[in-house]
Structure formats: C-alpha cells, structure tokens
C-alpha atoms as a PDB file:
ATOM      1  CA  UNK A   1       0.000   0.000   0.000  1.00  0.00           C
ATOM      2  CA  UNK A   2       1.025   3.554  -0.825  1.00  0.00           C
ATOM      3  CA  UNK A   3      -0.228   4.912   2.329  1.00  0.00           C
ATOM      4  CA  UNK A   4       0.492   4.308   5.619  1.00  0.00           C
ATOM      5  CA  UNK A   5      -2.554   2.672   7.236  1.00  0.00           C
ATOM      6  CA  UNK A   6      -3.353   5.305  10.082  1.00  0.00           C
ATOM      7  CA  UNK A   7      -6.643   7.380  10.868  1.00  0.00           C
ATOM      8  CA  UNK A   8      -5.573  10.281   8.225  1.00  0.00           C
ATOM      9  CA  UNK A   9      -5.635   7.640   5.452  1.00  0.00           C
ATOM     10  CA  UNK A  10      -9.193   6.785   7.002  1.00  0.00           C
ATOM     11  CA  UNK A  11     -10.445   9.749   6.513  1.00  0.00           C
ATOM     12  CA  UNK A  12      -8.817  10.603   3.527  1.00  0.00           C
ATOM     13  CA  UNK A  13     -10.409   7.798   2.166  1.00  0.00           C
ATOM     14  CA  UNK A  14     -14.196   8.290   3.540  1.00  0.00           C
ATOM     15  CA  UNK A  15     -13.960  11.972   2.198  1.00  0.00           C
ATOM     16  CA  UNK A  16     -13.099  10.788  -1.328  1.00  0.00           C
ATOM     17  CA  UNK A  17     -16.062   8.225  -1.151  1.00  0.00           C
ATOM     18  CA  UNK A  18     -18.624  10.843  -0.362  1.00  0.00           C
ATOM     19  CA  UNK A  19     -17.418  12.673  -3.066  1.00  0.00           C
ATOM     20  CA  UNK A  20     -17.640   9.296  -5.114  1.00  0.00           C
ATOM     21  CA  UNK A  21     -21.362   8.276  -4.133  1.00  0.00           C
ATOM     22  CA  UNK A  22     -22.363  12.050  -4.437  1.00  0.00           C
ATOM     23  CA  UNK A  23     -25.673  11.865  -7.614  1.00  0.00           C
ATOM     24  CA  UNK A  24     -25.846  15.192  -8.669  1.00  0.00           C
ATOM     25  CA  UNK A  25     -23.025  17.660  -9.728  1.00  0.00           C
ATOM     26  CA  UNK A  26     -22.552  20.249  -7.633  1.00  0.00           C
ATOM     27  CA  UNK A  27     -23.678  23.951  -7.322  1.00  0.00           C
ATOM     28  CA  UNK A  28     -20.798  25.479  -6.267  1.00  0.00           C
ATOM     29  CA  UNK A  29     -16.931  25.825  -7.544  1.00  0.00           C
ATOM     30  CA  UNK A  30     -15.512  22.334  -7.762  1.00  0.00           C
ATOM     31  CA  UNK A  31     -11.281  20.887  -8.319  1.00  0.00           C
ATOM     32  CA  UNK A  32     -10.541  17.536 -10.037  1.00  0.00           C
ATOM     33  CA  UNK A  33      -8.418  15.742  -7.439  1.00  0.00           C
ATOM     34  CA  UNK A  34      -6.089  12.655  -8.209  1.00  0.00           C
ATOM     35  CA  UNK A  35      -6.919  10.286  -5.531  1.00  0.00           C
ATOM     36  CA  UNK A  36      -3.172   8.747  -5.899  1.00  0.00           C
ATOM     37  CA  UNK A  37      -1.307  12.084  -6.627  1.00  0.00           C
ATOM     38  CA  UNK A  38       0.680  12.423  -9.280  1.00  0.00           C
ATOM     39  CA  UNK A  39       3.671  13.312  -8.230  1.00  0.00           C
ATOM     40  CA  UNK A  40       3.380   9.716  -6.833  1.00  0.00           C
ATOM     41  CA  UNK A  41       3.118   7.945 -10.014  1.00  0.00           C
ATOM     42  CA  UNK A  42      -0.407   8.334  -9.995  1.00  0.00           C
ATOM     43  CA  UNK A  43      -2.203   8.788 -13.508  1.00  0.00           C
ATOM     44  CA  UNK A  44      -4.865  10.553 -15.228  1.00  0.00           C
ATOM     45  CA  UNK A  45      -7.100   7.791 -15.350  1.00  0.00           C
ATOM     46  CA  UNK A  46     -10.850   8.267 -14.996  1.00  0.00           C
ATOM     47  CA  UNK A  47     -10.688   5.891 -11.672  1.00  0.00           C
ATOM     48  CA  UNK A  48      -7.776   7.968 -10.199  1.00  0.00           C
ATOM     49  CA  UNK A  49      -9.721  11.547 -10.662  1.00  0.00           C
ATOM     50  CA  UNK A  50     -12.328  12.662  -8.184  1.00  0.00           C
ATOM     51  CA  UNK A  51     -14.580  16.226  -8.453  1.00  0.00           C
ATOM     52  CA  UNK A  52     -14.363  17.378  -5.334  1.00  0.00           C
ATOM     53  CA  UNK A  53     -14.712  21.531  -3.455  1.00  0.00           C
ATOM     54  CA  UNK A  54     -12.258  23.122  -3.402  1.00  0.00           C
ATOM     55  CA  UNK A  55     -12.331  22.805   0.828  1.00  0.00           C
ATOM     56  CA  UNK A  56     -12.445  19.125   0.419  1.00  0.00           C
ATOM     57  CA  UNK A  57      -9.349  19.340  -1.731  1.00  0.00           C
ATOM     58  CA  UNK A  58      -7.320  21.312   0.842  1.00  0.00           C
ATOM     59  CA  UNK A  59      -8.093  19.219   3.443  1.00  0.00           C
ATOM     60  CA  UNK A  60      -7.264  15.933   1.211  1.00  0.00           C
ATOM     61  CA  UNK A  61      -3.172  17.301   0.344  1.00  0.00           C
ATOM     62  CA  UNK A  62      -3.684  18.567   4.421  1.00  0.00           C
ATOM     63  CA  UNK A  63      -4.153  14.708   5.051  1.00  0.00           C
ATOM     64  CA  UNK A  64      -2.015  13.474   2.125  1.00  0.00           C
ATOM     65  CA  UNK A  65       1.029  14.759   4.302  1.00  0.00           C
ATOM     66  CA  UNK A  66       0.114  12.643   6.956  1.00  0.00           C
ATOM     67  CA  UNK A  67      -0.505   9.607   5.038  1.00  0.00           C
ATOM     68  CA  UNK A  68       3.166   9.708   3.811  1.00  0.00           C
ATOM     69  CA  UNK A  69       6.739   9.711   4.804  1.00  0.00           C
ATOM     70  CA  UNK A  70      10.295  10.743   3.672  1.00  0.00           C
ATOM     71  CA  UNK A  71      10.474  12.108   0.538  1.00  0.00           C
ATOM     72  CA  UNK A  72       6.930  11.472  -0.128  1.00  0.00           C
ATOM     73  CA  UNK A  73       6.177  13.945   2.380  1.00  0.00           C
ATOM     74  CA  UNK A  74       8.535  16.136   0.718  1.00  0.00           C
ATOM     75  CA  UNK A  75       6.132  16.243  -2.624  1.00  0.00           C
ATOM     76  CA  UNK A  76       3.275  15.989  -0.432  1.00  0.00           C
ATOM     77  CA  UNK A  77       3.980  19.253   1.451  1.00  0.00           C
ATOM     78  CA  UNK A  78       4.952  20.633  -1.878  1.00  0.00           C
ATOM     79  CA  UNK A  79       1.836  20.121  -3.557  1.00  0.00           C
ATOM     80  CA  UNK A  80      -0.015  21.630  -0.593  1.00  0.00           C
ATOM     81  CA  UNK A  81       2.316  25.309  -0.886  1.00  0.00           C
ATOM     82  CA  UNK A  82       1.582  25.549  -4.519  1.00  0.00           C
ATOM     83  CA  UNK A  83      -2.195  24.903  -3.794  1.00  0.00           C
ATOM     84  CA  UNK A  84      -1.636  27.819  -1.676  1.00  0.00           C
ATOM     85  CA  UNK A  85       0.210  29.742  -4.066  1.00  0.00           C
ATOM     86  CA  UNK A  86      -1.936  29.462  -6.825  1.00  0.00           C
ATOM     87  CA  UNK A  87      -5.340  30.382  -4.642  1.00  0.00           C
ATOM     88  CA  UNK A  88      -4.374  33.272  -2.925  1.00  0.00           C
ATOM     89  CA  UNK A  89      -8.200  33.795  -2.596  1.00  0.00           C
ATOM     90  CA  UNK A  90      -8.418  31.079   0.252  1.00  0.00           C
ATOM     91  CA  UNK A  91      -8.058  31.771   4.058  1.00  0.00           C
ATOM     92  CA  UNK A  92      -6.187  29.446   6.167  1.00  0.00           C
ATOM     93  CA  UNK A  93      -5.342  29.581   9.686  1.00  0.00           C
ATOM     94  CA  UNK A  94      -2.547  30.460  12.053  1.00  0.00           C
ATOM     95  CA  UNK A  95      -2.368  26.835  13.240  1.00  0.00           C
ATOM     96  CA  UNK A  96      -2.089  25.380   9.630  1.00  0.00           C
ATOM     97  CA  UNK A  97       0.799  27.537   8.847  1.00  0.00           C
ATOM     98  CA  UNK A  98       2.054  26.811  11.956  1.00  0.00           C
ATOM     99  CA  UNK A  99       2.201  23.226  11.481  1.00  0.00           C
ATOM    100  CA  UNK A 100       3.108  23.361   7.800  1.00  0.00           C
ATOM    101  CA  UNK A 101       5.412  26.128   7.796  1.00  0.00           C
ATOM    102  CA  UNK A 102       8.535  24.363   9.225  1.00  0.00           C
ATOM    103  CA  UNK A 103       7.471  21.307   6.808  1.00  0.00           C
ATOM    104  CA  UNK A 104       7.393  23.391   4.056  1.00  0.00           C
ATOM    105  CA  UNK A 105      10.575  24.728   4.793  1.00  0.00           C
ATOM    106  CA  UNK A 106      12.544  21.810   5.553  1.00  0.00           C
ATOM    107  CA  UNK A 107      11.459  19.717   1.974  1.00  0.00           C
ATOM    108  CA  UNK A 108      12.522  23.143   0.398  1.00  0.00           C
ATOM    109  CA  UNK A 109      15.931  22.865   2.239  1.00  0.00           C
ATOM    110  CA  UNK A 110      16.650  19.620   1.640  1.00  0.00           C
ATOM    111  CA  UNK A 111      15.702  20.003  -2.231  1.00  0.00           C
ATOM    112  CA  UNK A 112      18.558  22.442  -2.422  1.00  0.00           C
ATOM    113  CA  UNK A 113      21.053  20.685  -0.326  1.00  0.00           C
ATOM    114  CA  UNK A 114      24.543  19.781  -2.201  1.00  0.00           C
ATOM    115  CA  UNK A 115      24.259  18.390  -5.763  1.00  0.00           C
ATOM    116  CA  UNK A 116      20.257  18.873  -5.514  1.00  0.00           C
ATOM    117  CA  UNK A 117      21.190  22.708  -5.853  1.00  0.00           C
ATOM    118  CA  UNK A 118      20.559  24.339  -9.602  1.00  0.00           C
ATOM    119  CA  UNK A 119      24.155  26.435  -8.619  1.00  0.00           C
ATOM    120  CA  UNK A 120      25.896  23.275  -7.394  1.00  0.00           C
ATOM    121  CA  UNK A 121      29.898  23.489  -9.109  1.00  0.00           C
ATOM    122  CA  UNK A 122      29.005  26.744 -10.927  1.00  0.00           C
ATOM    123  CA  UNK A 123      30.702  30.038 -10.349  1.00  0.00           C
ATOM    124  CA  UNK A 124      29.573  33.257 -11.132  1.00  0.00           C
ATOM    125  CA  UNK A 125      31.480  35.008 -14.285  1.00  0.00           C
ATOM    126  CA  UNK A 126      33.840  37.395 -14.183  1.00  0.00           C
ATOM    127  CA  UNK A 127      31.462  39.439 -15.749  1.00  0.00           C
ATOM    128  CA  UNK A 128      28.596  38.467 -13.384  1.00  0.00           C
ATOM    129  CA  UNK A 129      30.800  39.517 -10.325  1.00  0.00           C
ATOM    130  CA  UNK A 130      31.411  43.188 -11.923  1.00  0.00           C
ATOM    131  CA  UNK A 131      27.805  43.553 -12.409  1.00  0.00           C
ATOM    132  CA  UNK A 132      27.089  42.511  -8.767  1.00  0.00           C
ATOM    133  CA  UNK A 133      30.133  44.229  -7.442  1.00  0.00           C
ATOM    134  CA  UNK A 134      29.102  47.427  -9.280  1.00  0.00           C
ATOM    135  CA  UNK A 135      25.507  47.420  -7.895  1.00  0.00           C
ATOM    136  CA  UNK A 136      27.161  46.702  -4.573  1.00  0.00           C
ATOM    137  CA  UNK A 137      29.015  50.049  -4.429  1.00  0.00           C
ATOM    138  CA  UNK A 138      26.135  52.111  -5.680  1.00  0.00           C
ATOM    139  CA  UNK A 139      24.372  51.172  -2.767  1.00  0.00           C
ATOM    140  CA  UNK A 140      25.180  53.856   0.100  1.00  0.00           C
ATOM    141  CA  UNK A 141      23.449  53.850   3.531  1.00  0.00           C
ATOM    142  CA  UNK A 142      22.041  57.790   4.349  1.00  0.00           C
ATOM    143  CA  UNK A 143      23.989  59.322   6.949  1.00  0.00           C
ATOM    144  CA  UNK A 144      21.260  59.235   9.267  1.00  0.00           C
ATOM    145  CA  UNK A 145      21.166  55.194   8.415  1.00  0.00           C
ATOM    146  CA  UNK A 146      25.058  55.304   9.402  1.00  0.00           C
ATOM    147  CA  UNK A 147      24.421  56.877  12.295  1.00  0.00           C
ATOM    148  CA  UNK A 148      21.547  54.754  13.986  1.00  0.00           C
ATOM    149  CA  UNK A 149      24.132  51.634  13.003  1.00  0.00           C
ATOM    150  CA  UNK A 150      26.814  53.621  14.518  1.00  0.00           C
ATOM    151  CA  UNK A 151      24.790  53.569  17.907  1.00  0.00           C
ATOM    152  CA  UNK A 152      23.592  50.097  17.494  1.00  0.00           C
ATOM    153  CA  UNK A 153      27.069  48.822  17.088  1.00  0.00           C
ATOM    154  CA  UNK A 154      28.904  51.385  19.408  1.00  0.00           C
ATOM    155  CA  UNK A 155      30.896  49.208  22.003  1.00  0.00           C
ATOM    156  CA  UNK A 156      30.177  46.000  20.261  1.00  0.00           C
ATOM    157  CA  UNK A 157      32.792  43.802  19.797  1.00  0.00           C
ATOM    158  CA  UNK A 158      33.070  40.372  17.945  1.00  0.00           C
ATOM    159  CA  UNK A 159      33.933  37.069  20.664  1.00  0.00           C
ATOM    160  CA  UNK A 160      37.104  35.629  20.128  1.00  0.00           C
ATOM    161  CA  UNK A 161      35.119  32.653  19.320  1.00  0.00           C
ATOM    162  CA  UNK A 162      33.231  34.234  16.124  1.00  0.00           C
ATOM    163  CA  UNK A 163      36.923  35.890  15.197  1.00  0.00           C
ATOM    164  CA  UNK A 164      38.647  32.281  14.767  1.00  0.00           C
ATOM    165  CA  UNK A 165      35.536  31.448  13.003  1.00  0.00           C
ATOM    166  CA  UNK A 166      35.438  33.884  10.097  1.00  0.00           C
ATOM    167  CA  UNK A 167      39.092  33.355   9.851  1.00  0.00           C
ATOM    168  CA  UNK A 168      38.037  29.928   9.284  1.00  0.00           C
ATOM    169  CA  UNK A 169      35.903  30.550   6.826  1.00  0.00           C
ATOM    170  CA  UNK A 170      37.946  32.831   5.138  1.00  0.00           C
ATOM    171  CA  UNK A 171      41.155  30.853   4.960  1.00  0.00           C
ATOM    172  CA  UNK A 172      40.073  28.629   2.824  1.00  0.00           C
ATOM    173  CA  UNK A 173      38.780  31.099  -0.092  1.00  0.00           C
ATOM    174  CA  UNK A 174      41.433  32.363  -2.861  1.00  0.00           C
ATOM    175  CA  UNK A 175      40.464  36.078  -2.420  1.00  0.00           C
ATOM    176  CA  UNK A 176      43.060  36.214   1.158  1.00  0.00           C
ATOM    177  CA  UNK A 177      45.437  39.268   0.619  1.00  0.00           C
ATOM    178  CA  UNK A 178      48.230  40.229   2.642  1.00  0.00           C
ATOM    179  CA  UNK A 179      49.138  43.623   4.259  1.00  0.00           C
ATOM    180  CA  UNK A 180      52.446  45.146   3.181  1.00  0.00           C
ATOM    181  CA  UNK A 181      52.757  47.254   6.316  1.00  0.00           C
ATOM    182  CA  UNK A 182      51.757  44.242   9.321  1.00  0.00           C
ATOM    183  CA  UNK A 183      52.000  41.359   7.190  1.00  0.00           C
ATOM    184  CA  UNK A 184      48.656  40.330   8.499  1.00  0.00           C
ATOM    185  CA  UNK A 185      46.460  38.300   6.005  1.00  0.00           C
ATOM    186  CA  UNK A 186      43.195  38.102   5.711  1.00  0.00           C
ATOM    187  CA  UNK A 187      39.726  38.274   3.521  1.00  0.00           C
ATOM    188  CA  UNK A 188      40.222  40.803   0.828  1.00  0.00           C
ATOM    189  CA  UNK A 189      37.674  43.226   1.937  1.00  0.00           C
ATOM    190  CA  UNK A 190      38.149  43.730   5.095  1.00  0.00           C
ATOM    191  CA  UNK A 191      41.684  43.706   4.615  1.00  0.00           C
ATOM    192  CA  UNK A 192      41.368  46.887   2.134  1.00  0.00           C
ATOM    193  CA  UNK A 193      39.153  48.496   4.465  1.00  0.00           C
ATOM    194  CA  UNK A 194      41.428  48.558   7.937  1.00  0.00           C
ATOM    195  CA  UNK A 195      44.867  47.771   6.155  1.00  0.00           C
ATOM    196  CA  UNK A 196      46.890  48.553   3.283  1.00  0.00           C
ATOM    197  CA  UNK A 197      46.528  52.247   3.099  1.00  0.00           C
ATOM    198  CA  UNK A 198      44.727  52.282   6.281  1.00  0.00           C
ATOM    199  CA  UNK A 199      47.226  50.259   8.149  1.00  0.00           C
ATOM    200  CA  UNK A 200      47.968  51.400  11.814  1.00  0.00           C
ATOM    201  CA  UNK A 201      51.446  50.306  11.192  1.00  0.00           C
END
C-alpha cells in the first residue's frame, strides 16, 4: 500500500467516497483531485480523478502529508504550498501555517542541499561579479542610516570565538590578501578596508 494505514488515510479515504457516491453535480466551484497524486506515479485515469470543493481538496493534500513519509512527504507538502500559491483567494489559519510552515521549509531545504542545488559546481562570471560588485558600491546607507548603526554597534565587539571562526571561513577562499605594512592576512575586503593604506602600522 502507498499509504500508511493510520486514521488520516481513514479519513482521507471516507472523504473521497462521499465525493464518489455524491448523484448530482454540484452547485458550487468544484477541483478535479487525483486520488493517488501524481507526483506519486499516480495517472490521469478516470478511476484515479475525483470532483471534489475546493475545501475538500485542501483538506485531502492537508491529510495526504500525513498519510506519507520521507520524501513522499517532501512532494506531499509541496503540492499543498503551490495549492496555496496558486489560490491566494483562500483563508487558512494560524495553526495550519504553523504546522506546515517548518514542513514546508525543511522539503525546500533539503531540495537544495549539495548536488540537488541548480548552482551546485558553478561560479559566477567574471562578468557576473562586476555587475554585482558594481551594484554593490552604488548602494550607500544615508547618513542618518550610518548613524543609527553607529549607535547600534557602538561598544560591540566580535567574541574571540566568532573571530577564529570567520578566519576559518575565510582561509580557505582564494580572495586572502596580505598587508604590506603588518604582514597580516586576511579576507580581501576587510583587509582593504582597515589595512593597506589604512594600516595602523
């Protein structure tokens, strides 16, 4: 079985019956459902697709999620955001995007983890990195914005814990210069900020 056999599938099932046994079409606005979802090598078959409202098909991708694990769940809580998505017109509670919030987010992380990532082993162009650095400097905080940073940062001071850190980091990247006046190395930069020309020493 495709589902796990639990009181979600129960009801999952009992709400697709209704909507099975019901004689008359429906009065209202109504979704084409597939009862084994697609995305779970479920077809377009006549037998797989049920007319159901569009509350009843909420609630059966709420339950689908439950019916589900691994990276089933995954595509089920997938399917459920771009139901979302795509009816913006729909209310749903605080307590469903409570509970599907964190779901939503962790499918989406691991979907973009490592070799899953559409950037994975690219690099930007040299061209690319102009572009982005040349944005970068056009963008100048107001000196009233420097100043209300000024007082949020006045007296702070970075652990020695966090400074062995980015130095970490850092080391391992191929933009490390060295200053000519302390011989201190570091990320690029910083380095051109506080040394170089700048250099105490």
């Amino acid at each position: 079985m495709i589902f796990i056999d639990n009181k979600y599938t129960t009801t999952y099932y009992n709400i697709i019956e209704r909507a099975q046994s019901r004689t008359k079409s429906l009065d209202c606005y109504t979704e084409k459902h597939h009862i084994i979802p697609k995305s779970l090598d479920g077809g377009n078959d006549k037998c797989n697709l049920v007319v159901v409202t569009a509350k009843e098909h909420y609630i059966l991708h709420c339950l689908l999620i439950k019916m589900v694990a691994g990276n089933q769940k995954a595509k089920m809580v997938y399917a459920l955001h771009a139901m979302q998505f795509f009816h913006q017109d729909k209310r749903y509670t605080s307590k469903m995007f409570e509970y599907y919030r964190p779901l939503w987010n962790e499918a989406k992380s691991k979907s973009q983890t490592g070799n899953k990532n559409h950037f994975y082993g690219k690099t930007h162009s040299s061209y690319a990195k102009k572009v982005m650095s040349d944005k970068a400097k056009l963008r100048t905080h107001t000196s009233e914005t420097k100043e209300k940073i000024g007082r949020i940062n006045l007296g702070k001071k970075h652990s020695n814990e966090s400074i062995i850190k980015q130095r970490k980091i850092w080391a391992g990247r191929d933009n490390t210069v060295t200053c000519p006046h302390c011989k201190k190395t570091g990320a690029e930069p910083p380095m051109k900020r506080w040394h170089f020309d700048n250099c105490k020493k």
